[in-house]
N, C-alpha and C. Protein backbone atom coordinates (compact mmCIF):
# COMPACT_ATOMS: atom_id res chain seq x y z
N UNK A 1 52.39 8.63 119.58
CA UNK A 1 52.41 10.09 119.48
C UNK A 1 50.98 10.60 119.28
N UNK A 2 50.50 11.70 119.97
CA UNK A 2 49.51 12.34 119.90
C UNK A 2 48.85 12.88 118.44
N UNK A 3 48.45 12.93 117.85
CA UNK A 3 47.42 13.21 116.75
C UNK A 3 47.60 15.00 116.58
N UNK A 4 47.91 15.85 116.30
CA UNK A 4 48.16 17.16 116.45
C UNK A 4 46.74 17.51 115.52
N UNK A 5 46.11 18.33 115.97
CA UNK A 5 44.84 18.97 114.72
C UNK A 5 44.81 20.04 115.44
N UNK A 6 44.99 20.81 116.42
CA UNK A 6 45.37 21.87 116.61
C UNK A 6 46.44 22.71 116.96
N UNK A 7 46.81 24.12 116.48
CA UNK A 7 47.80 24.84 116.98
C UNK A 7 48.15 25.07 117.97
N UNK A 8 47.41 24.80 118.78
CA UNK A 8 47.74 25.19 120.84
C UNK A 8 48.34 23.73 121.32
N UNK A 9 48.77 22.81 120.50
CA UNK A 9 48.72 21.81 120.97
C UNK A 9 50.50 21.25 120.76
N UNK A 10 50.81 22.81 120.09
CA UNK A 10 52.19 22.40 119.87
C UNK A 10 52.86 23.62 120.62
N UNK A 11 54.26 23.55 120.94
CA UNK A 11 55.10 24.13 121.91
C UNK A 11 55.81 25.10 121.24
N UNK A 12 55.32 26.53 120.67
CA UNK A 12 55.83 27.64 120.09
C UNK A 12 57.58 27.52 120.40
N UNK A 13 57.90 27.49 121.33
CA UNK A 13 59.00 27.11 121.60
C UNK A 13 60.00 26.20 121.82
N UNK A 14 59.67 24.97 121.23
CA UNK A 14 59.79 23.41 120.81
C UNK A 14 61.00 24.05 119.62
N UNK A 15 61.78 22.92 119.27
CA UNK A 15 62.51 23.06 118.19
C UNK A 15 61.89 21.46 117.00
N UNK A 16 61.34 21.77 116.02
CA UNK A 16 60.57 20.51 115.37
C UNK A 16 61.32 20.52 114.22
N UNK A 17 61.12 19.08 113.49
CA UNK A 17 61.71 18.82 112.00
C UNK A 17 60.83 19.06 111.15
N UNK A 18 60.64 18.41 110.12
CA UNK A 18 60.30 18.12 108.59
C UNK A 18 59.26 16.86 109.09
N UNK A 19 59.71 16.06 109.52
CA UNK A 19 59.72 14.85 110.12
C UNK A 19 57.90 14.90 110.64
N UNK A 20 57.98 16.35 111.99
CA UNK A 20 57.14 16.70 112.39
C UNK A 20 55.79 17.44 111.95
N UNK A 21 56.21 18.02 110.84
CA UNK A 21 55.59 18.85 110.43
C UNK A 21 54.73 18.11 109.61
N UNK A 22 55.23 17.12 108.99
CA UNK A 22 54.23 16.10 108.30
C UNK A 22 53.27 15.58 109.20
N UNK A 23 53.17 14.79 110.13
CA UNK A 23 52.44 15.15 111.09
C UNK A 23 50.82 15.75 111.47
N UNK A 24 51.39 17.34 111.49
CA UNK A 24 50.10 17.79 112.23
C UNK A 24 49.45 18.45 110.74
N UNK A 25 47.65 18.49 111.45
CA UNK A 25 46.45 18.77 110.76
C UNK A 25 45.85 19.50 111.00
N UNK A 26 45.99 21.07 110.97
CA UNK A 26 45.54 21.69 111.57
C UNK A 26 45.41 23.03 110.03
N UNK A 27 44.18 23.82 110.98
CA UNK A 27 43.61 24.52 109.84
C UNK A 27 44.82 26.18 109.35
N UNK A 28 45.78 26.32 110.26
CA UNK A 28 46.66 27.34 109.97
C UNK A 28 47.70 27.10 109.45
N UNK A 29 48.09 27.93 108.80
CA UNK A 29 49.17 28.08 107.95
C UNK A 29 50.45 28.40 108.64
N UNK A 30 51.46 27.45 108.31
CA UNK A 30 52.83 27.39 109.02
C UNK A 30 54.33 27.05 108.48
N UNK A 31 54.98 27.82 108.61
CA UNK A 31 56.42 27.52 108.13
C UNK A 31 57.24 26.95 109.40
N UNK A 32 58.16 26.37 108.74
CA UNK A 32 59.27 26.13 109.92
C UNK A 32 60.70 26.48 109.22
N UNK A 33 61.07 27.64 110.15
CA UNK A 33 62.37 28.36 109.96
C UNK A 33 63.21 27.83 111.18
N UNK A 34 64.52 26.99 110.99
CA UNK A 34 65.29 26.73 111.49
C UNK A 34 64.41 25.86 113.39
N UNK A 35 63.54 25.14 112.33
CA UNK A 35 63.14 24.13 113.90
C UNK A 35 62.18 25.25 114.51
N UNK A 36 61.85 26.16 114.40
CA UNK A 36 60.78 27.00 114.76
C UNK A 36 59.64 27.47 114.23
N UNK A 37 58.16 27.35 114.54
CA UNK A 37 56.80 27.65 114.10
C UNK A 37 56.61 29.00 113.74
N UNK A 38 56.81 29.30 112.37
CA UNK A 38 56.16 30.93 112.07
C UNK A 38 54.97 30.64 111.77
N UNK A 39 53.96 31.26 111.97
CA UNK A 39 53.10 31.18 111.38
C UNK A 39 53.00 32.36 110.43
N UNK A 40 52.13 32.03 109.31
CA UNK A 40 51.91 32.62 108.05
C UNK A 40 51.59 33.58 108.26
N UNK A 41 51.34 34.70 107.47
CA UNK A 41 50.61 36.00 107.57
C UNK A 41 49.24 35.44 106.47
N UNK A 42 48.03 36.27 107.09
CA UNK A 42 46.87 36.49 106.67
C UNK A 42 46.83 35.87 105.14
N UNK A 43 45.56 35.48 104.78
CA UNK A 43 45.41 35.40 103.20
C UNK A 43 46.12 36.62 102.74
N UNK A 44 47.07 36.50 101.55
CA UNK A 44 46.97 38.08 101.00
C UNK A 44 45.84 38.80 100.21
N UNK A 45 45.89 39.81 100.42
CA UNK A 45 45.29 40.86 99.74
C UNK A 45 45.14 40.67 98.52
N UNK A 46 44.40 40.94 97.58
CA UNK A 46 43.95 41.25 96.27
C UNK A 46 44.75 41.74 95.24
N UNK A 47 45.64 42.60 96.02
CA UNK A 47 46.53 43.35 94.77
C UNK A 47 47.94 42.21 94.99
N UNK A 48 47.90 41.33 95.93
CA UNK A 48 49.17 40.14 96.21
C UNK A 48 48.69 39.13 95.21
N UNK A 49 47.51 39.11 95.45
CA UNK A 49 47.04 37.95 94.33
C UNK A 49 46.79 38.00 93.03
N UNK A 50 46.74 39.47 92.40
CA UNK A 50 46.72 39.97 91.11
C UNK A 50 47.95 39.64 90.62
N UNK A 51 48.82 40.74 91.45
CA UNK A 51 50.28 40.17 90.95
C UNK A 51 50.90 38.84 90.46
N UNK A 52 50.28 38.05 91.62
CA UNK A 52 50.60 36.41 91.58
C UNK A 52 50.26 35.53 90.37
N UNK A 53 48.65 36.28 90.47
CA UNK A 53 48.20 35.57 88.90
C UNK A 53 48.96 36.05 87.87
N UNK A 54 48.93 36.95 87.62
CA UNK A 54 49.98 37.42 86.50
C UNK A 54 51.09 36.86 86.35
N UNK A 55 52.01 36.49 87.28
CA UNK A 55 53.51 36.15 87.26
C UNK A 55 53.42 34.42 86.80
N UNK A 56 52.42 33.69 87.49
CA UNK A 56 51.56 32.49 87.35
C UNK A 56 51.61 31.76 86.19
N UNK A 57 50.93 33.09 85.39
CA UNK A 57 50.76 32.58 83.81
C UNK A 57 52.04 32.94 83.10
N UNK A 58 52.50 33.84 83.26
CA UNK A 58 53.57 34.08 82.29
C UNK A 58 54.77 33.01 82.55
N UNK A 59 55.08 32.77 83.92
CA UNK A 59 55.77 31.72 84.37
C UNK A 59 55.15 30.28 83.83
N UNK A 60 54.04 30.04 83.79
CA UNK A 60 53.42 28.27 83.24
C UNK A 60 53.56 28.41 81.83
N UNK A 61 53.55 29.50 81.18
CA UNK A 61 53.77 29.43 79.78
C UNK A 61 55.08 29.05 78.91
N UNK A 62 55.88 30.00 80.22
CA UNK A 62 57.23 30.18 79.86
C UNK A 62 58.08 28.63 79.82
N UNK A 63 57.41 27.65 80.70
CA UNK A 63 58.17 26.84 81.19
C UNK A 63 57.50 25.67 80.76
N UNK A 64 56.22 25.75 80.58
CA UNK A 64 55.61 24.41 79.85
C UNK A 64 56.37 23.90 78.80
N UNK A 65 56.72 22.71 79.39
CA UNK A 65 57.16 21.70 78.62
C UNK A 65 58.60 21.70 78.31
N UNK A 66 59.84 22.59 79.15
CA UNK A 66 60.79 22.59 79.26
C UNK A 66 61.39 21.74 80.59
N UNK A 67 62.41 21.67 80.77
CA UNK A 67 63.62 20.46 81.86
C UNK A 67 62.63 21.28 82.97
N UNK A 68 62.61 22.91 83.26
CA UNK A 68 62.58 23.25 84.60
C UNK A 68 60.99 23.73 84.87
N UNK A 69 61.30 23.28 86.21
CA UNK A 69 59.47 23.43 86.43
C UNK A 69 59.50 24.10 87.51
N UNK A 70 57.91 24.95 87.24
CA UNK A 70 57.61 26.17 87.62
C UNK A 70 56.46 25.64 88.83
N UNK A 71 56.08 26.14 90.24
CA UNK A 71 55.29 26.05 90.89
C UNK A 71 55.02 26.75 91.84
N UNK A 72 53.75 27.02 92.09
CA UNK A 72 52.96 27.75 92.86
C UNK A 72 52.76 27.81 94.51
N UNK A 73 52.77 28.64 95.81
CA UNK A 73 52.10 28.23 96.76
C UNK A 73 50.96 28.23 96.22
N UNK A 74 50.36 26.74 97.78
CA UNK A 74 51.29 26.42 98.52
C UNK A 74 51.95 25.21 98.03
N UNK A 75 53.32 25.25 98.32
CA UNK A 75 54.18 24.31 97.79
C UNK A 75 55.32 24.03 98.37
N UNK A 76 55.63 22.96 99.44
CA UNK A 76 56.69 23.22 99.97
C UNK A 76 58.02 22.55 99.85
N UNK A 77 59.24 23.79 100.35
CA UNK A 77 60.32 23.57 99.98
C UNK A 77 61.22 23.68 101.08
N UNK A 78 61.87 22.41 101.34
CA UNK A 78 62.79 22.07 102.76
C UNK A 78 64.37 22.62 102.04
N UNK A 79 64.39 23.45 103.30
CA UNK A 79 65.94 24.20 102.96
C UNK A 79 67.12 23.87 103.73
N UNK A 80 68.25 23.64 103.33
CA UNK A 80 69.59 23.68 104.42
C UNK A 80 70.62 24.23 103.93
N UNK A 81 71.60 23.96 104.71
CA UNK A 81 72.88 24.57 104.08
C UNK A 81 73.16 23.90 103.01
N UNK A 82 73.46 24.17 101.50
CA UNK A 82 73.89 23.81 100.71
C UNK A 82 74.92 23.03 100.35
N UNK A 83 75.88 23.10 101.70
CA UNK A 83 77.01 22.39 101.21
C UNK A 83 76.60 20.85 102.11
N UNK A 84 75.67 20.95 102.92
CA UNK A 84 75.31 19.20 102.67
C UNK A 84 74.51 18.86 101.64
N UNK A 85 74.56 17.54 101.69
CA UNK A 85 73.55 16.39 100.34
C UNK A 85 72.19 16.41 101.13
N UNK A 86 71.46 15.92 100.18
CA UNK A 86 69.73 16.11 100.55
C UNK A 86 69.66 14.91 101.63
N UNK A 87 69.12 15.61 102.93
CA UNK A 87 68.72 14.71 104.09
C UNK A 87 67.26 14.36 104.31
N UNK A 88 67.28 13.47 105.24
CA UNK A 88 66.20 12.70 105.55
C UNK A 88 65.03 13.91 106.69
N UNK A 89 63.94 13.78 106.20
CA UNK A 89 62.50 14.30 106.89
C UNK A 89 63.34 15.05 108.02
N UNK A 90 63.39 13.83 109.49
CA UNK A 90 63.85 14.21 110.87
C UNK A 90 65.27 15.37 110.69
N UNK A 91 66.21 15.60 109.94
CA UNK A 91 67.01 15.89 109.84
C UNK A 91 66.89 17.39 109.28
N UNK A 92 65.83 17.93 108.97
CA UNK A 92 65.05 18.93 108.16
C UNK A 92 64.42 19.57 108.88
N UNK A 93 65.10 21.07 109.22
CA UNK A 93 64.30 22.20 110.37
C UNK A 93 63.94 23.41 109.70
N UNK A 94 63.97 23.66 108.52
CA UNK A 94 62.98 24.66 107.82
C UNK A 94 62.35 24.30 106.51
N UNK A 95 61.15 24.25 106.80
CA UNK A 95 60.29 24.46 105.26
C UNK A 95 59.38 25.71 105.08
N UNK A 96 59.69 26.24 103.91
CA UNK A 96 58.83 27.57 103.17
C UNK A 96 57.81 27.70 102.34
N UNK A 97 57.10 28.23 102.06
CA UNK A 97 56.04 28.26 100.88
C UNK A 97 56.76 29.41 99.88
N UNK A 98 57.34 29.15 99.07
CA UNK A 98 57.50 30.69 98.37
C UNK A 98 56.53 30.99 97.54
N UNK A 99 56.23 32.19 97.07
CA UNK A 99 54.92 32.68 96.65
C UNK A 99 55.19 31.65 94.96
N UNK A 100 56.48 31.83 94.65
CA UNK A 100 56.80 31.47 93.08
C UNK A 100 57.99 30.82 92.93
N UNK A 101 58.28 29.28 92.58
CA UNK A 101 59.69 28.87 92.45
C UNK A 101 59.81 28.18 90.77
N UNK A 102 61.19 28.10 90.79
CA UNK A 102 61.27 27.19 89.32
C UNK A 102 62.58 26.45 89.96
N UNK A 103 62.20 25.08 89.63
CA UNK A 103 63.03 23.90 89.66
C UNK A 103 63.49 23.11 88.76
N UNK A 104 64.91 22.95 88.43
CA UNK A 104 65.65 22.51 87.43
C UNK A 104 66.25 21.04 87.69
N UNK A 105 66.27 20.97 88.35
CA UNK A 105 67.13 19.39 89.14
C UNK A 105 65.77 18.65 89.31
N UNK A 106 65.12 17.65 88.60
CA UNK A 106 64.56 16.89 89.12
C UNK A 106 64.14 16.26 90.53
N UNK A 107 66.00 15.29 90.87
CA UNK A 107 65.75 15.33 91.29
C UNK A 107 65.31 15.44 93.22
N UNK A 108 65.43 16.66 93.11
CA UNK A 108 64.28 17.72 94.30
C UNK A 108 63.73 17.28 94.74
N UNK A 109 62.53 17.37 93.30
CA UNK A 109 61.32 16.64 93.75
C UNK A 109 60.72 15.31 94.13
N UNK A 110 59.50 15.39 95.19
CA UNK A 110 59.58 14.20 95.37
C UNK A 110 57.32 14.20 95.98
N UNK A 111 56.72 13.60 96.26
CA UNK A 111 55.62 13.60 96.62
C UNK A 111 55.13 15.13 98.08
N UNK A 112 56.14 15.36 98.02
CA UNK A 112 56.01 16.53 99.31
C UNK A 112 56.21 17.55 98.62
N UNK A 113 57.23 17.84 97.57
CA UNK A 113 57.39 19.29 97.23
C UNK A 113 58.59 19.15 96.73
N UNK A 114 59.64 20.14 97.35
CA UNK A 114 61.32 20.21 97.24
C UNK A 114 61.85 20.13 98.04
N UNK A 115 63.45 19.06 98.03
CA UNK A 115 63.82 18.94 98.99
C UNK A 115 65.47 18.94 97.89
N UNK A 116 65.31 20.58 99.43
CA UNK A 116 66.57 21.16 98.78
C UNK A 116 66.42 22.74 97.57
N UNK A 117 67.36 23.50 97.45
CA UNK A 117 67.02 24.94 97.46
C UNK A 117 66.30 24.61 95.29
N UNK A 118 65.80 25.98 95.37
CA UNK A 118 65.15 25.98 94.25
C UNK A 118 66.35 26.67 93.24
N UNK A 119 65.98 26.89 92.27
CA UNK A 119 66.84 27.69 91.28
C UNK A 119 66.52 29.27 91.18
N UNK A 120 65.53 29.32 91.48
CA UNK A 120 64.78 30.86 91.28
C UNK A 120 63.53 30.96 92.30
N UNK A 121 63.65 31.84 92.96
CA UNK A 121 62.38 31.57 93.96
C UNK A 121 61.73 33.86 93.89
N UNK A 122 60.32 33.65 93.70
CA UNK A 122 59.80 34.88 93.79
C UNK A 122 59.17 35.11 95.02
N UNK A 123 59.55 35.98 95.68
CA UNK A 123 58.23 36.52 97.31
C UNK A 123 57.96 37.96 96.88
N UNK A 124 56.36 37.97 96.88
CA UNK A 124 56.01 38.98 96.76
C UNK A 124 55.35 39.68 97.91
N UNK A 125 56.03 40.82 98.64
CA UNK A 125 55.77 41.66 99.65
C UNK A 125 54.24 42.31 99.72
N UNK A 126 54.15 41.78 101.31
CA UNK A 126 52.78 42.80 101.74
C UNK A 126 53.08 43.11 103.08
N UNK A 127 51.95 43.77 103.79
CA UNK A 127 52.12 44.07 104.83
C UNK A 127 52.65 43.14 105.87
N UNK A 128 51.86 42.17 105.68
CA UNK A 128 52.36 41.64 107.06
C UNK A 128 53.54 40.62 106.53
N UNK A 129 54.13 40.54 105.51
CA UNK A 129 55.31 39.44 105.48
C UNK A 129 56.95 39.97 104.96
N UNK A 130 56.37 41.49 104.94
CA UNK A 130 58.13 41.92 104.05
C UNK A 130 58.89 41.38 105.37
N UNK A 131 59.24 41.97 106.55
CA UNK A 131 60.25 41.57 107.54
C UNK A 131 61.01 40.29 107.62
N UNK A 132 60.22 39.49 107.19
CA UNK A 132 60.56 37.80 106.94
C UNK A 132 61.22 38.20 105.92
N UNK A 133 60.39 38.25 104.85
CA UNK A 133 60.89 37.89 103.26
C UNK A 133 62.67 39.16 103.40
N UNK A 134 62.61 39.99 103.69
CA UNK A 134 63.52 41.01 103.46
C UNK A 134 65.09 40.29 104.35
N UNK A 135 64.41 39.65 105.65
CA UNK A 135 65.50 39.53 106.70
C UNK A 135 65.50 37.80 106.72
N UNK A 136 64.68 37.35 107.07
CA UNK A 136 64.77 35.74 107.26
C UNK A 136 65.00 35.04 106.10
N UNK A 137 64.05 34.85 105.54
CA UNK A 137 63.79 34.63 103.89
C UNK A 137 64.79 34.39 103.13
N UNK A 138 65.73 35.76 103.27
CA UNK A 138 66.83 36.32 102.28
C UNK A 138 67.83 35.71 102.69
N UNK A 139 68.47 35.42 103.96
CA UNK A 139 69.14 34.91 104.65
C UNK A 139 69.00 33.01 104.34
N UNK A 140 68.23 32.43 104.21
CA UNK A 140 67.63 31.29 104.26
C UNK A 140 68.10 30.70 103.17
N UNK A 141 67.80 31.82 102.03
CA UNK A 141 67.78 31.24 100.47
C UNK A 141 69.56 31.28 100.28
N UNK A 142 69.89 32.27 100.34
CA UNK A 142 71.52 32.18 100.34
C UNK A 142 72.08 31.09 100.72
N UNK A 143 71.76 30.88 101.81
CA UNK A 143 72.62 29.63 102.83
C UNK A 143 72.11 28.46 101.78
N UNK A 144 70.98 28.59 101.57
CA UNK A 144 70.41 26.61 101.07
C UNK A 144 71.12 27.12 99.30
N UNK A 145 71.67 28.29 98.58
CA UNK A 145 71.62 28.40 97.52
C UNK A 145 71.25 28.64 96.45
N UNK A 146 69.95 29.02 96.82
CA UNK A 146 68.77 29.43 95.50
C UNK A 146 69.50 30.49 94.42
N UNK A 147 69.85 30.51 93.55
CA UNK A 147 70.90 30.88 92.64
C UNK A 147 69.89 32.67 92.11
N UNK A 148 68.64 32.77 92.22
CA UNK A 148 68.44 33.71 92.09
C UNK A 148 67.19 34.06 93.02
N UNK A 149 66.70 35.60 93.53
CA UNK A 149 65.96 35.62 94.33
C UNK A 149 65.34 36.88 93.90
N UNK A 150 63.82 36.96 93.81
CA UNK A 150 63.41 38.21 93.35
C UNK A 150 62.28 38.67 94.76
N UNK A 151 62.51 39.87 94.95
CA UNK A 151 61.82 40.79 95.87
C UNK A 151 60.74 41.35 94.83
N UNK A 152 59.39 41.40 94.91
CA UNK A 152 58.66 41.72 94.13
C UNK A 152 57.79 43.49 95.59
N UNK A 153 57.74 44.75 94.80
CA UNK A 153 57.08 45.70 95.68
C UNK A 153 55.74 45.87 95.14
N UNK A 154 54.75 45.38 95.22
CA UNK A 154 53.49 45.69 94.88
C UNK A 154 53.15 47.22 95.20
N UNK A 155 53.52 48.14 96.13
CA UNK A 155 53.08 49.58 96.59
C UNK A 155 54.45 49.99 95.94
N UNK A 156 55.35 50.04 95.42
CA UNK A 156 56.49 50.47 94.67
C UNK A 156 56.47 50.39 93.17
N UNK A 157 55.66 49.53 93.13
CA UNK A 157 55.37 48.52 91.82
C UNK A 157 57.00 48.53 91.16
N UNK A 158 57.70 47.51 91.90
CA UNK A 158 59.36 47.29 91.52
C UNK A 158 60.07 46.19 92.00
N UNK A 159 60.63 45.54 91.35
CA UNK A 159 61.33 44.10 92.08
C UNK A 159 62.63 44.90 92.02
N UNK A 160 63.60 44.28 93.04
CA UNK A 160 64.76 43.71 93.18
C UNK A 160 64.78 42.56 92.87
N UNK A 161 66.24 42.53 92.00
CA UNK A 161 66.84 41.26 91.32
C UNK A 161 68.10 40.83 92.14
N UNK A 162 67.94 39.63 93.14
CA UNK A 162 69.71 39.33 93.51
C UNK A 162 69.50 38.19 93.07
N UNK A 163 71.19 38.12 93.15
CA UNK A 163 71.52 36.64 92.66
C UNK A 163 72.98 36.60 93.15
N UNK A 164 73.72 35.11 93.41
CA UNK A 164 74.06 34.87 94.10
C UNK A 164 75.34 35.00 93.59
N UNK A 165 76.72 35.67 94.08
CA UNK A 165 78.00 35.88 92.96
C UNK A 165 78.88 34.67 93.15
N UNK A 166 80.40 34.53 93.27
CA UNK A 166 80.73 33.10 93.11
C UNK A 166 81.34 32.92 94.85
N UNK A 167 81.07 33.89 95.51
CA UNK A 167 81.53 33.65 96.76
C UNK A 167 80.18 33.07 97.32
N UNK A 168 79.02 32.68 97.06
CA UNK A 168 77.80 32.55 97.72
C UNK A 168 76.92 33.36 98.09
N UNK A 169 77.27 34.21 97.84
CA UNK A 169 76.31 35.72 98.66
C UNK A 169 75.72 36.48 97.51
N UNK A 170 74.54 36.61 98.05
CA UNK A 170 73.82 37.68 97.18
C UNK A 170 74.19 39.01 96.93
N UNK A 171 73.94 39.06 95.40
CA UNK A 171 74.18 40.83 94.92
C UNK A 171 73.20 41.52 94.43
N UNK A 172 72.79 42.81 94.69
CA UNK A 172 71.68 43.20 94.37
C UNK A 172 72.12 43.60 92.72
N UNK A 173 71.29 42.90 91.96
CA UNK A 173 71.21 42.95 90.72
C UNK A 173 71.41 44.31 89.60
N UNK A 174 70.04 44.12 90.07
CA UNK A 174 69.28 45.75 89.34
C UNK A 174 67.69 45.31 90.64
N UNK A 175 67.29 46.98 90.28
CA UNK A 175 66.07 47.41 90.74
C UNK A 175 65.49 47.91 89.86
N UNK A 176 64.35 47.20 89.48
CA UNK A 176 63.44 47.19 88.14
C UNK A 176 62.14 47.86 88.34
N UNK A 177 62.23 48.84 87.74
CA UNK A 177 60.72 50.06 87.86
C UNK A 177 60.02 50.30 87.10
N UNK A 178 60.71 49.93 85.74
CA UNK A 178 59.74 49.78 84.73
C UNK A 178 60.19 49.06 83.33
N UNK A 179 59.62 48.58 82.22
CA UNK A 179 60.25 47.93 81.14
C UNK A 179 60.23 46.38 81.60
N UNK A 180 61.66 45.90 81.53
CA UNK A 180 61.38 44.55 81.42
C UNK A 180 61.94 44.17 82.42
N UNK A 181 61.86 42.91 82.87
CA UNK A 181 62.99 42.45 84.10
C UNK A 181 62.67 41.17 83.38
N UNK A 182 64.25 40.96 83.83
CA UNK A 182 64.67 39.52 82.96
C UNK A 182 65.39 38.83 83.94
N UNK A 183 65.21 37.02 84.33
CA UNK A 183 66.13 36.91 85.39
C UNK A 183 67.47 36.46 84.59
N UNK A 184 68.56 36.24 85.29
CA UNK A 184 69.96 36.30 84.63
C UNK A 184 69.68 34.61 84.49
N UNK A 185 69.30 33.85 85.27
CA UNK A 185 68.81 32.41 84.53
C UNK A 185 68.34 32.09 83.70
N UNK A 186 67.60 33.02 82.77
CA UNK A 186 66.41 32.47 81.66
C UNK A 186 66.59 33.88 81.01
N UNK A 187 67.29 34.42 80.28
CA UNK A 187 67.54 35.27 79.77
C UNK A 187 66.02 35.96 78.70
N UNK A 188 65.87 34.58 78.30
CA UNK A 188 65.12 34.45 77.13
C UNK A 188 63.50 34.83 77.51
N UNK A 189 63.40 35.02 78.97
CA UNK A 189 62.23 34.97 79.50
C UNK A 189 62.38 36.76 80.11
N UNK A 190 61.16 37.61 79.38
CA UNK A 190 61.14 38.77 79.52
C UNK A 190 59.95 39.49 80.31
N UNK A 191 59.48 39.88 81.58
CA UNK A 191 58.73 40.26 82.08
C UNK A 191 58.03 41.53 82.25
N UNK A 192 57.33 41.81 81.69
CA UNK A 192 57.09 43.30 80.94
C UNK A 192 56.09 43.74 82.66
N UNK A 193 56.44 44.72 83.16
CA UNK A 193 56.45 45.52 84.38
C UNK A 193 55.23 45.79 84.71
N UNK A 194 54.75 46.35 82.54
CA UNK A 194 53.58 47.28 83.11
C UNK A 194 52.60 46.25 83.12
N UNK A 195 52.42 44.69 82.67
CA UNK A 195 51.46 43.86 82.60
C UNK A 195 51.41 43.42 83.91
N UNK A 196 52.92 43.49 84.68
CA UNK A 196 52.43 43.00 86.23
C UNK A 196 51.73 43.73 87.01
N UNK A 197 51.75 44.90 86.59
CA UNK A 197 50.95 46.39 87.91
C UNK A 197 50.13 46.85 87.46
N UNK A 198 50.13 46.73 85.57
CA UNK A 198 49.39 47.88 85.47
C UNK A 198 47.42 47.79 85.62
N UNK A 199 47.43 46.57 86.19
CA UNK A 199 46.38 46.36 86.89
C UNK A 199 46.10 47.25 88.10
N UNK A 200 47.16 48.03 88.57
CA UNK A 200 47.11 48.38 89.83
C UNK A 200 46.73 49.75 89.93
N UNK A 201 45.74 50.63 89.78
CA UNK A 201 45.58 52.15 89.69
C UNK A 201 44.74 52.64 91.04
N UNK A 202 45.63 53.46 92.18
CA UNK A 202 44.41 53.75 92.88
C UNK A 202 43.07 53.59 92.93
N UNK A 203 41.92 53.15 93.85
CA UNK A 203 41.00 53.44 93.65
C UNK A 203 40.51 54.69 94.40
């Protein structure tokens, strides 16, 4: 097999695994949603990465040294339908970076990342990635099970909270604008609104 180190060198319209994706070496950033090449959107922005840091620390604090562990993109996490058992590389047609996950099941993990849905996964919206995160994303996490899912609005400064009810499907929680947001997993873990934005004041 050919050596992949560049992006032109693969078939946008190819259907690839897990398998594959290990593989190639190349300098762009890439997901694979259902056997297909997205590529990433742009570095984010400044006010994506403020946010991030913020959520970062309060999340490594929160979780240091407890069962469930907290991690950062990039970090990746191979998804399927939930109601199969964890499969092998070739057998594996989407992996994600989520901006923010926490993992409770050991073991997931393995020298690659996660294999298999997270417990809590955060995407925080910018320009070029809400459409995914809102439509693909959302869709993705349900099916593989991620038990809770937070929409973070940096220009809203407001998450949506879903989580998943006992039929499998997501419910929109609450929509959090200000005060605290708490996920229904970690009760005990309280996220104060104005420390995530209030970095954020027109310039």
């Amino acid at each position: 097999m050919a050596k992949i180190t560049h992006l032109s060198q693969l078939d946008l319209n190819q259907t690839y695994s897990y398998a594959d994706y290990l593989t190639w070496n190349f300098r762009e950033s890439v997901e694979l949603i259902k056997g297909k090449i997205m590529l990433m959107s742009p570095a984010p922005n400044v006010r994506h990465q403020r946010i991030s840091s913020d959520l970062n620390g309060m999340l490594y604090n929160f979780f240091k040294h407890k069962k469930c562990q907290f991690f950062a993109a990039p970090f990746d996490v191979r998804l399927y339908d939930r109601k199969k058992s964890i499969l092998a590389n070739q057998e594996i047609h989407t992996v994600l970076q989520p901006d923010l996950c926490i993992i409770c099941n050991p073991d997931l993990l393995d020298q690659q990342g996660c294999n298999g849905a997270p417990d809590w996964i955060i995407e925080i919206l910018s320009k070029g990635n809400s459409k995914r995160e809102m439509n693909i994303k959302y869709d993705l996490y349900q099916e593989a099970g991620v038990s809770e899912y937070w929409l973070v609005y940096p220009e809203q400064q407001a998450i949506h909270q879903f989580v998943l009810d006992e039929n499998g499907l997501y419910q929109l929680k609450r929509m959090i604008a200000d005060g605290f947001a708490i996920p229904s997993l970690f009760p005990d873990l309280k996220i104060d609104l104005a420390e995530i934005f209030e970095t954020w004041k027109e310039e």
